[in-house]
Protein backbone atom coordinates (compact mmCIF):
# COMPACT_ATOMS: atom_id res chain seq x y z
CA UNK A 1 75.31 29.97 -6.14
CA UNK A 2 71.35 30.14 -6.07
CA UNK A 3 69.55 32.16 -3.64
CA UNK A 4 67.80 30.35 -1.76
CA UNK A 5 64.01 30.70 -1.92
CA UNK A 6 61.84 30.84 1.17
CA UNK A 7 59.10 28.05 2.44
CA UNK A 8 56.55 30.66 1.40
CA UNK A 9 57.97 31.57 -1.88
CA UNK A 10 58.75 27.90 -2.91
CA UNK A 11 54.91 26.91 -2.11
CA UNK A 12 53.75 29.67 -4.16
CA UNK A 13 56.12 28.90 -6.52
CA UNK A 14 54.76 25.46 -7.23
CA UNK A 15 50.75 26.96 -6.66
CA UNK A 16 51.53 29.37 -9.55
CA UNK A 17 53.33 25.94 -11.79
CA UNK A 18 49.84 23.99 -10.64
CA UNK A 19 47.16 25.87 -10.83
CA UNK A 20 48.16 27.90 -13.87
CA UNK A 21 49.08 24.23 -16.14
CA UNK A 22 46.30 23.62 -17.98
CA UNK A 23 46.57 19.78 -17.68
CA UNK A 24 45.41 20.43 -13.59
CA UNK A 25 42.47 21.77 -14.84
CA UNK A 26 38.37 20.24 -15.32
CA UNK A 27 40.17 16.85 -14.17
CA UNK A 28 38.04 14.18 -13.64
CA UNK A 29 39.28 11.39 -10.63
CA UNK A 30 37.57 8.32 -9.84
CA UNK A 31 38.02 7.22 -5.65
CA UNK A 32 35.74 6.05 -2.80
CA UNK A 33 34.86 8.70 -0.45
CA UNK A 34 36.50 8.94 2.93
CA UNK A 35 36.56 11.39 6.45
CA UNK A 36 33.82 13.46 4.73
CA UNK A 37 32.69 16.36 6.66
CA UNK A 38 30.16 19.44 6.43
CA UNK A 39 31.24 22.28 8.12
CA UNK A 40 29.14 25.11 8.83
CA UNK A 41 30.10 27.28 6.21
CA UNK A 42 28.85 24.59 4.29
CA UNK A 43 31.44 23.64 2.47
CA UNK A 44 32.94 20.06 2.35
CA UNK A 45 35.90 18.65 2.91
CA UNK A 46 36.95 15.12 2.76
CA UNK A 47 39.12 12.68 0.74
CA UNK A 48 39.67 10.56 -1.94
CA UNK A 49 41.38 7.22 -1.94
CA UNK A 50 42.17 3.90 -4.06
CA UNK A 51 43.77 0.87 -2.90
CA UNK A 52 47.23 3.32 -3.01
CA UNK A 53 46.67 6.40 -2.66
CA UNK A 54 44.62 9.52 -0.75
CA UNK A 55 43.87 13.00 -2.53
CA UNK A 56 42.47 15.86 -0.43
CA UNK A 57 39.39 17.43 -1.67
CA UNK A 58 37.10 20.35 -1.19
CA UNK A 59 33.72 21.23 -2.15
CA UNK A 60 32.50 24.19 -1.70
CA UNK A 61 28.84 25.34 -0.41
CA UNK A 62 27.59 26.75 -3.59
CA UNK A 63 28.77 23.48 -5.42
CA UNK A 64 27.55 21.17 -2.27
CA UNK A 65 24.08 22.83 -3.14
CA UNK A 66 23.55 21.36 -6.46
CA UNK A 67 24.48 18.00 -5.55
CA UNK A 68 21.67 15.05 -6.86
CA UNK A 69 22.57 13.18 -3.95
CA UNK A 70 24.05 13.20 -0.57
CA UNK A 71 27.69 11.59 -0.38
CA UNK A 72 28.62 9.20 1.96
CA UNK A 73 31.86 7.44 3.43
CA UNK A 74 32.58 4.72 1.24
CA UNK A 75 30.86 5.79 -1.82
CA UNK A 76 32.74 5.37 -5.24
CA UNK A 77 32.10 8.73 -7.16
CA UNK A 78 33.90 10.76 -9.96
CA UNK A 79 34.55 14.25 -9.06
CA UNK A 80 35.15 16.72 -11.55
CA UNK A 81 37.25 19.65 -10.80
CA UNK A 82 41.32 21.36 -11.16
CA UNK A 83 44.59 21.20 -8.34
CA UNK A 84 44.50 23.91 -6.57
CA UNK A 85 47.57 24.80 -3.58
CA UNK A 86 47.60 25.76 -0.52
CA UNK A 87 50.42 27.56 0.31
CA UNK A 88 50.22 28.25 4.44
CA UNK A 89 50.67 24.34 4.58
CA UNK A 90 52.36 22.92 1.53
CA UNK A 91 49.59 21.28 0.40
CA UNK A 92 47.59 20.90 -2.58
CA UNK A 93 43.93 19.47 -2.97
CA UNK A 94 41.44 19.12 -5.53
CA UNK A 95 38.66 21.82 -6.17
CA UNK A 96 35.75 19.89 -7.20
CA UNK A 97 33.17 21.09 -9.28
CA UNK A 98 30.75 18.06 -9.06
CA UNK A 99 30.38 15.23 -8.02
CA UNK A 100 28.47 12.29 -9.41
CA UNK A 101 28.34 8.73 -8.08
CA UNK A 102 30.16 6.62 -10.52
CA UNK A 103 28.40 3.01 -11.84
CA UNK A 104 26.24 1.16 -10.05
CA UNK A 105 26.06 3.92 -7.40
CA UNK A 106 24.97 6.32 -10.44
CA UNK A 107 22.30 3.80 -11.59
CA UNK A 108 20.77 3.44 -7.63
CA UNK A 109 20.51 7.39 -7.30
CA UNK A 110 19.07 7.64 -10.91
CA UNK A 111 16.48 4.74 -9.56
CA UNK A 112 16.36 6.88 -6.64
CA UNK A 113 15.40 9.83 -8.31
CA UNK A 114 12.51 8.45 -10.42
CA UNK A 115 10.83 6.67 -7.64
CA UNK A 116 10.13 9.83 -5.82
CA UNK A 117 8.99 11.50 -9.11
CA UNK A 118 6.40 8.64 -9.26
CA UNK A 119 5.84 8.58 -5.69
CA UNK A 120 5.03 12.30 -6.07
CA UNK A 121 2.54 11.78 -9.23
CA UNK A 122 0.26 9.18 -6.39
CA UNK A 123 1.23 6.05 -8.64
CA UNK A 124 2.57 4.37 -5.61
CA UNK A 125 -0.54 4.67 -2.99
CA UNK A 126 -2.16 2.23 -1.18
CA UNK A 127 -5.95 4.12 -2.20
CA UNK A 128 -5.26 3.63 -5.61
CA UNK A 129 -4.57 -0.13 -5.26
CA UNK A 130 -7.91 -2.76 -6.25
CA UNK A 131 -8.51 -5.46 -4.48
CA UNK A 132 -7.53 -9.02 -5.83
CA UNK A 133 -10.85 -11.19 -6.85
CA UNK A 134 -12.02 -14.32 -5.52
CA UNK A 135 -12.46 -16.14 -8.16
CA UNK A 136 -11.10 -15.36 -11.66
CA UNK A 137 -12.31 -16.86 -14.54
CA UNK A 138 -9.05 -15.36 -17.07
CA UNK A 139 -5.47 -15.31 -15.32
CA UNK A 140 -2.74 -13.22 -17.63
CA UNK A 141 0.99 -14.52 -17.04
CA UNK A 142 3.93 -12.28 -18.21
CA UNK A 143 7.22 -14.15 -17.35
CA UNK A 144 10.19 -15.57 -19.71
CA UNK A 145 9.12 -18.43 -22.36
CA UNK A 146 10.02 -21.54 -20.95
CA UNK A 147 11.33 -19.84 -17.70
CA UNK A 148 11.18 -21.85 -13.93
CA UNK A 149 9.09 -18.06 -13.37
CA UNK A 150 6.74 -19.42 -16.23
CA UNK A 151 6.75 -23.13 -15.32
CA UNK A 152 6.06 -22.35 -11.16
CA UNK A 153 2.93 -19.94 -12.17
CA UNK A 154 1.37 -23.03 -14.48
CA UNK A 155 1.90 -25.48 -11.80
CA UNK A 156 0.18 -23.92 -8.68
CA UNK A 157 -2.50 -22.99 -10.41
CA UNK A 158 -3.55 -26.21 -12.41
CA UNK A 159 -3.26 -28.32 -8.77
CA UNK A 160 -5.22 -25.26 -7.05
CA UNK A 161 -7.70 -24.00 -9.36
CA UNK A 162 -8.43 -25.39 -12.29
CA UNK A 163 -11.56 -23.61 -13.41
CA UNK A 164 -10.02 -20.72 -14.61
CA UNK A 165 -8.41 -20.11 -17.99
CA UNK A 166 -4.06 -19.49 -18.53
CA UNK A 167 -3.50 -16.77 -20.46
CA UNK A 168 0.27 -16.65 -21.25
CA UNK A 169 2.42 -13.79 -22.92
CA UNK A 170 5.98 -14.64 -23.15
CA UNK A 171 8.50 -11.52 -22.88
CA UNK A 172 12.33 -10.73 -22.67
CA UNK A 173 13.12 -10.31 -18.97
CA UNK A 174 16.37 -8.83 -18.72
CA UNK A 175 19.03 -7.19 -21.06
CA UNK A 176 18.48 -4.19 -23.35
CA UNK A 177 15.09 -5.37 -25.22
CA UNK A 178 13.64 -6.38 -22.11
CA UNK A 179 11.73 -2.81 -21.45
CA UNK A 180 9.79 -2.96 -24.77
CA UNK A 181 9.39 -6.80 -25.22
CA UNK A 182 7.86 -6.13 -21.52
CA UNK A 183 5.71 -3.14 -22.85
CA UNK A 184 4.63 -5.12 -25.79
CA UNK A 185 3.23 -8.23 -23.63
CA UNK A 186 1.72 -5.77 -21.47
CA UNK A 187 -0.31 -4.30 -24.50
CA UNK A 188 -1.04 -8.09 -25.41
CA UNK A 189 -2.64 -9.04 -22.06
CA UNK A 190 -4.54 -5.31 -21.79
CA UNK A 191 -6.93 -6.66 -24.66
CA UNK A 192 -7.23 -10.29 -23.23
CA UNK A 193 -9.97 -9.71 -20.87
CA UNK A 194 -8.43 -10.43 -18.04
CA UNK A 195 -9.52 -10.54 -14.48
CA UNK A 196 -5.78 -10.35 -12.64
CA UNK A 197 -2.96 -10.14 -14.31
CA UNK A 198 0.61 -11.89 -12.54
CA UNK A 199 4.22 -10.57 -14.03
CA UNK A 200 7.06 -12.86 -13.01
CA UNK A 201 10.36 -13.39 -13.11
CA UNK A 202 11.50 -15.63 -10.80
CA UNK A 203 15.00 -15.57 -9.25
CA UNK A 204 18.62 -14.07 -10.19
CA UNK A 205 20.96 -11.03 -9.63
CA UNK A 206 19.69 -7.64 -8.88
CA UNK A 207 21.85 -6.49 -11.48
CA UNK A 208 19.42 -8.26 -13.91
CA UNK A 209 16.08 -6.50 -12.38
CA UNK A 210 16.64 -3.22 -14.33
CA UNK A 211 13.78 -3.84 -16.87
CA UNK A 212 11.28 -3.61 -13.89
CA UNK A 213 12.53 -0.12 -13.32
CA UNK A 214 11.70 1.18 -16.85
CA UNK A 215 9.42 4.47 -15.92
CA UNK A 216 7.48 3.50 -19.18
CA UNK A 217 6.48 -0.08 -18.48
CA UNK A 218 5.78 0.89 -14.07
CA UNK A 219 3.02 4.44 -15.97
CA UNK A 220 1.81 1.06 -18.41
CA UNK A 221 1.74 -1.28 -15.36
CA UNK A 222 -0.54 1.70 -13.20
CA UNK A 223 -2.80 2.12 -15.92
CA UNK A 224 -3.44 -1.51 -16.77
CA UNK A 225 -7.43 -2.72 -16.56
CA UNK A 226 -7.34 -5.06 -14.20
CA UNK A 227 -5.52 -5.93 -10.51
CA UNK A 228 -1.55 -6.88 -11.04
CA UNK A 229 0.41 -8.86 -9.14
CA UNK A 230 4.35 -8.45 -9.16
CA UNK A 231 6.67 -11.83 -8.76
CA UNK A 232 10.11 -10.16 -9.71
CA UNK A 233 12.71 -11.05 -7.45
CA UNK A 234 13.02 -11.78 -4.14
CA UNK A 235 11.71 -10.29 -0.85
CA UNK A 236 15.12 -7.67 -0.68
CA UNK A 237 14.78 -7.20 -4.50
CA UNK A 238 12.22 -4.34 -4.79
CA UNK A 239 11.64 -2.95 -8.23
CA UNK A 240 9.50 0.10 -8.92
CA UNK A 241 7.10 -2.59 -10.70
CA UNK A 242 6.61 -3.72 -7.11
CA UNK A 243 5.65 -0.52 -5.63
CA UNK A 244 3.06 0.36 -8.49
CA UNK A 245 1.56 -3.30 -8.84
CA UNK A 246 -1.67 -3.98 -6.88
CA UNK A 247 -0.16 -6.87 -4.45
CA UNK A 248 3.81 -7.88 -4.38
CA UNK A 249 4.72 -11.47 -3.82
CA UNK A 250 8.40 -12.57 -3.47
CA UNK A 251 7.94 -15.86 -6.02
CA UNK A 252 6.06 -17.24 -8.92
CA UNK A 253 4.61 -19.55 -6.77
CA UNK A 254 3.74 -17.27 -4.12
CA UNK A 255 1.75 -15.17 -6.84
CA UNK A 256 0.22 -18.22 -7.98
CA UNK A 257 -1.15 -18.83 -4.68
CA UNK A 258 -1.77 -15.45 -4.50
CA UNK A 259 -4.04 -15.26 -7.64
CA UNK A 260 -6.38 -18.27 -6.59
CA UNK A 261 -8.43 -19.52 -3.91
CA UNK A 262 -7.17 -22.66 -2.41
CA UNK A 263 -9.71 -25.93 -2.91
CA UNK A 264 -10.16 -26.27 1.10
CA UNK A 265 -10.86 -22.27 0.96
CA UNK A 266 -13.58 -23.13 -1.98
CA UNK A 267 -15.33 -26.09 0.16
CA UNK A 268 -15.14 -23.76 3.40
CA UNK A 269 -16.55 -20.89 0.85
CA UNK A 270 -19.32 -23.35 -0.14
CA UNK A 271 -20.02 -24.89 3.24
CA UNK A 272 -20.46 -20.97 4.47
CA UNK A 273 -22.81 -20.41 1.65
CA UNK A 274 -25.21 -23.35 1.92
CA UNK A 275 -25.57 -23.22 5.74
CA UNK A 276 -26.17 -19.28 5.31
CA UNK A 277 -28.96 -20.35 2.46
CA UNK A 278 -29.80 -22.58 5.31
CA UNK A 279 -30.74 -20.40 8.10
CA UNK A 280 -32.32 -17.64 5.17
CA UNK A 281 -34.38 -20.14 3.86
CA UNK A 282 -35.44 -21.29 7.67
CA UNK A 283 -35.84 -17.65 8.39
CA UNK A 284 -37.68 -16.76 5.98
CA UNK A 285 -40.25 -19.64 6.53
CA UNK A 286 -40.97 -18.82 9.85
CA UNK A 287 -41.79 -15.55 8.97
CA UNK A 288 -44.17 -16.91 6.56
CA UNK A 289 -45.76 -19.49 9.29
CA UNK A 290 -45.77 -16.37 11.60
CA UNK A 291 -47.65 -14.42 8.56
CA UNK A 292 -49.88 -17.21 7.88
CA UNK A 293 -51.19 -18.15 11.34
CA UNK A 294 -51.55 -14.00 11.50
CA UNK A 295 -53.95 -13.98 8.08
CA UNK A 296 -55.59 -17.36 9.84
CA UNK A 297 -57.00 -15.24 12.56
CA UNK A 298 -58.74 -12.36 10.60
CA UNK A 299 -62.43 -12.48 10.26
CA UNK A 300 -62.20 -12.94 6.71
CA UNK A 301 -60.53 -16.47 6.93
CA UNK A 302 -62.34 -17.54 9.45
CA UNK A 303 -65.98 -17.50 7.48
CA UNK A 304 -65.45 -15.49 3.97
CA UNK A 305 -69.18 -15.30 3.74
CA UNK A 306 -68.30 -11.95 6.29
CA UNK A 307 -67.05 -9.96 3.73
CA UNK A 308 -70.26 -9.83 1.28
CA UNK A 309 -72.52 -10.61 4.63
CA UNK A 310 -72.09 -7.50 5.67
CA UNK A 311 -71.76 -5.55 2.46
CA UNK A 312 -75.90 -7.34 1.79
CA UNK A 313 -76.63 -5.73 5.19
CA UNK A 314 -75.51 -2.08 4.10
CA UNK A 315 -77.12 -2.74 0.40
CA UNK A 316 -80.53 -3.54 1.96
CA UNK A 317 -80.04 -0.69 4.73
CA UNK A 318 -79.02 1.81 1.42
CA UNK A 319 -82.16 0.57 -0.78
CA UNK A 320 -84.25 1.29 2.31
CA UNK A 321 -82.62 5.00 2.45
CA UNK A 322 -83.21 5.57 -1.15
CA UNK A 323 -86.74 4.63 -1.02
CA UNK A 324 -87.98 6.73 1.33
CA UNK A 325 -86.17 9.25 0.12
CA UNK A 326 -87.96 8.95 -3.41
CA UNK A 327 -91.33 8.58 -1.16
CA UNK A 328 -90.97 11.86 -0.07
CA UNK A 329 -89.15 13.35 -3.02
CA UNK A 330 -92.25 12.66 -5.00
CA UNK A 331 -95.10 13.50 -2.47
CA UNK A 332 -93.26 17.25 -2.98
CA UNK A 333 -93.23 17.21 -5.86
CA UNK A 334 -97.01 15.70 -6.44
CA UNK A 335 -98.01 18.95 -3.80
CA UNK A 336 -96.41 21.64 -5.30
CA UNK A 337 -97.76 20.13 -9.30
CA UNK A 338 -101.52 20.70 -7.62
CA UNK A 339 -100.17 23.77 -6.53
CA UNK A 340 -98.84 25.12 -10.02
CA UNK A 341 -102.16 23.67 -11.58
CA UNK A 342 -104.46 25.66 -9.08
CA UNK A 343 -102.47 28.86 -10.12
CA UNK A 344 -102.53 27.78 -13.50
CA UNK A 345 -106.43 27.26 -13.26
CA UNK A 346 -107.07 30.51 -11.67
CA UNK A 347 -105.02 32.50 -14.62
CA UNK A 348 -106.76 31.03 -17.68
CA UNK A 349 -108.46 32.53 -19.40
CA UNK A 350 -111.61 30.36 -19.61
CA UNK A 351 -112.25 30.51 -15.94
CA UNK A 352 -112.56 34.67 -16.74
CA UNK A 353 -114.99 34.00 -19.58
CA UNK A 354 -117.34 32.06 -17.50
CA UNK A 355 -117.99 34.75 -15.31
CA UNK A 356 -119.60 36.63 -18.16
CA UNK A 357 -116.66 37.96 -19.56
CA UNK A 358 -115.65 38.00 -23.21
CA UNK A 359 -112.43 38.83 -25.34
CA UNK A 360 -111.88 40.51 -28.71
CA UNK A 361 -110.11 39.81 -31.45
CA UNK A 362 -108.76 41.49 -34.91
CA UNK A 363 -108.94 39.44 -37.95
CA UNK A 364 -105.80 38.02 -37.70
CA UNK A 365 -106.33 37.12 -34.20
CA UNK A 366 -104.68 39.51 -32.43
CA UNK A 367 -106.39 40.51 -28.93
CA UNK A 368 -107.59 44.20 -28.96
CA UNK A 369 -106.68 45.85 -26.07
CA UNK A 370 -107.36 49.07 -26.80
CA UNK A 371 -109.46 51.47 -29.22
CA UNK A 372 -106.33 52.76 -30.94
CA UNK A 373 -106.38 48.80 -32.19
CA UNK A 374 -109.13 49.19 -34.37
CA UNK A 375 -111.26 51.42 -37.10
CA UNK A 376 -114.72 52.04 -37.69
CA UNK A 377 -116.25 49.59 -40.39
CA UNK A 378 -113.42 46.82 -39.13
CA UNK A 379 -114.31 43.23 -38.73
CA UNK A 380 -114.20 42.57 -35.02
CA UNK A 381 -114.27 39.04 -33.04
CA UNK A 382 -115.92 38.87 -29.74
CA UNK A 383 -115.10 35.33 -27.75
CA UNK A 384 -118.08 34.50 -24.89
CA UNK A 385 -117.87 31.24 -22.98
CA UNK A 386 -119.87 29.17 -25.29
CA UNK A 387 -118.53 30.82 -28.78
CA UNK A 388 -117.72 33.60 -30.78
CA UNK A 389 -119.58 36.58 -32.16
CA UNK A 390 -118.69 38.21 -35.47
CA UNK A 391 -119.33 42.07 -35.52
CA UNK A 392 -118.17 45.33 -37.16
CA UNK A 393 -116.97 48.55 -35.38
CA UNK A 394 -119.57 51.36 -35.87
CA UNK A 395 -117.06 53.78 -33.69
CA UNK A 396 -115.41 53.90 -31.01
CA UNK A 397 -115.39 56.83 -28.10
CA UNK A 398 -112.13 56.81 -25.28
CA UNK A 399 -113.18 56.62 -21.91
CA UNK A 400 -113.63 60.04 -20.02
């Protein structure tokens, strides 16, 4: 007969079979989340259950911390871990490593996850967003060929506004290509001169929307030349297109409408204008009247002979001026000429020689001024009033 083994030893038994069997370890179990709870330790407990079954779990803190997302009750994950015992209660659990939610719940969190990066990088704020214009001349439309999208855009605009020029770039809109078809009519309508852009899609599952999450296409969409308005979906399908495009619209048609002044918006526009021209034009002329009637009054306009009038006045007064001035100027002038003459007069040398006086010369006419000047037997030539006297020097004797 056996021993028997004890509660204790049994469970420790079957944690030493468990845990040390290979085939209980880096398992990987697929279940919806349930009774999850943070403790304050920080670790996790909670449970895992299908349509059958329930499998006790436990993540601990330093696992917890690395988590991409937070779990929830009634999320479908796959945790990744090994069977691990607990022998106080008899009870085994799973250990889990990770956790990771599993399909479309992986997808969301991966959405997740890239809309904050953009939101981070700015690409998503409301300063960086242009206003729509009034009136475009070249509308771009990226939606499926032949799609109701397509066909809603074309519509609406041709009964609204018909002065501007379609501009149409056909593109995948769902499935695998979709992302680079979309990138590649993108590229298209960047070098069409556009002045708003509309992509569109038009209705269906939000399975199908994935293309309008592609990070490459939303950096292509931010960076495009001119405004952009997003029609993918509708209003509680939000793709990161939305957030990045300048204005989001729920339909085609909506963008449409969106994209182009409405006729009766036009006539009011026009109405506005020409009574505004109205009352600048009527301004503006009685400001002229006012200016006119104000020029009327001067002195000028009243009799323009005033202006040269009064400008013959100050001519006459300044000839008057200037003559007298030369009056006098030249009766000085006239005075001191006598006066220079009189001095002149009394200085020449003539005036001397009638009072008996005479001057002598050299030869060469030189004036001798003293006896060193001359020699004994020298021609000498003596000038008297009345004419000159030709003589030789005998001697000559310095005065004492």
């Amino acid at each position: 007969m056996n021993t028997p083994l004890s509660v204790t030893d049994l469970n420790l038994l079957i944690k030493s079979k468990l845990e040390g069997d290979f085939a209980f370890r880096g398992l990987s179990v697929k279940g919806e989340i349930s009774n999850y709870k943070v403790y304050p330790s920080g670790h996790a407990y909670f449970s895992l259950k299908d349509e059958n079954s329930l499998l006790s779990c436990v993540l601990w803190a330093s696992n917890r911390s690395r988590l991409m997302f937070a779990p929830q009750n009634g999320d479908e994950v796959i945790a990744k871990g090994r069977i691990t015992v607990y022998p106080s209660r008899g009870s085994y659990q799973l250990s889990v490593d990770s956790l990771e939610p599993f399909g479309q719940g992986m997808e969301l969190l991966r959405l997740k996850q890239l809309k904050e990066k953009l939101a981070k990088e700015g690409l998503f704020d409301e300063s960086r967003k242009r206003p729509l214009p009034s009136f475009p001349k070249r509308i771009g439309v990226i939606a499926g060929k032949g799609s109701a999208g397509m066909k809603d855009v074309i519509h609406n605009i041709a009964i609204r506004y018909r002065l501007a020029t379609l501009c149409l770039f056909p593109s995948l809109v769902q499935g695998k290509q979709a992302p680079a078809d979309l990138l590649r009519a993108l590229e298209m309508a960047s070098q069409a001169n556009l002045d708003v852009l509309i992509i569109a899609r038009g209705g269906g599952a939000s399975e199908d929307l994935g293309a309008f999450n592609d990070e490459a296409l939303v950096r292509a969409t931010a960076k495009f030349p001119c405004p952009v308005i997003s029609a993918v979906g509708h209003e509680i399908d939000v793709t990161l297109i939305d957030y990045v495009a300048d204005k989001r619209v729920s339909t085609p048609t909506a963008a449409a409408l969106a994209a182009t002044p409405d006729q009766e918006e036009i006539q009011a526009y026009v109405d506005d204008a020409q009574n505004r021209l109205y009352q600048a034009t009527a301004t503006l002329l009685e400001r002229l009247e006012e200016k006119r009637k104000s020029l009327a009054e001067r002195p000028f306009f009243r009799d323009p002979s005033s202006i040269y009038t009064r400008r013959i006045e100050d001519v006459k007064h300044l000839y008057l001026r200037i003559e007298a001035a030369a009056k006098v100027d030249l009766l000085n002038k006239t005075k001191r000429v006598a006066e220079l003459n009189a001095a002149l007069e009394a200085l020449s040398p003539h005036k001397v020689l009638k009072r008996g006086y005479s001057y002598l010369t050299d030869k060469q006419g030189r004036v001798i001024k003293s006896i060193d000047g001359v020699k004994p037997g020298e021609n000498i030539i003596a000038t008297t009033e009345d004419g000159i006297i030709h003589s030789t020097v005998i001697s000559t004797e310095a005065k004492q």
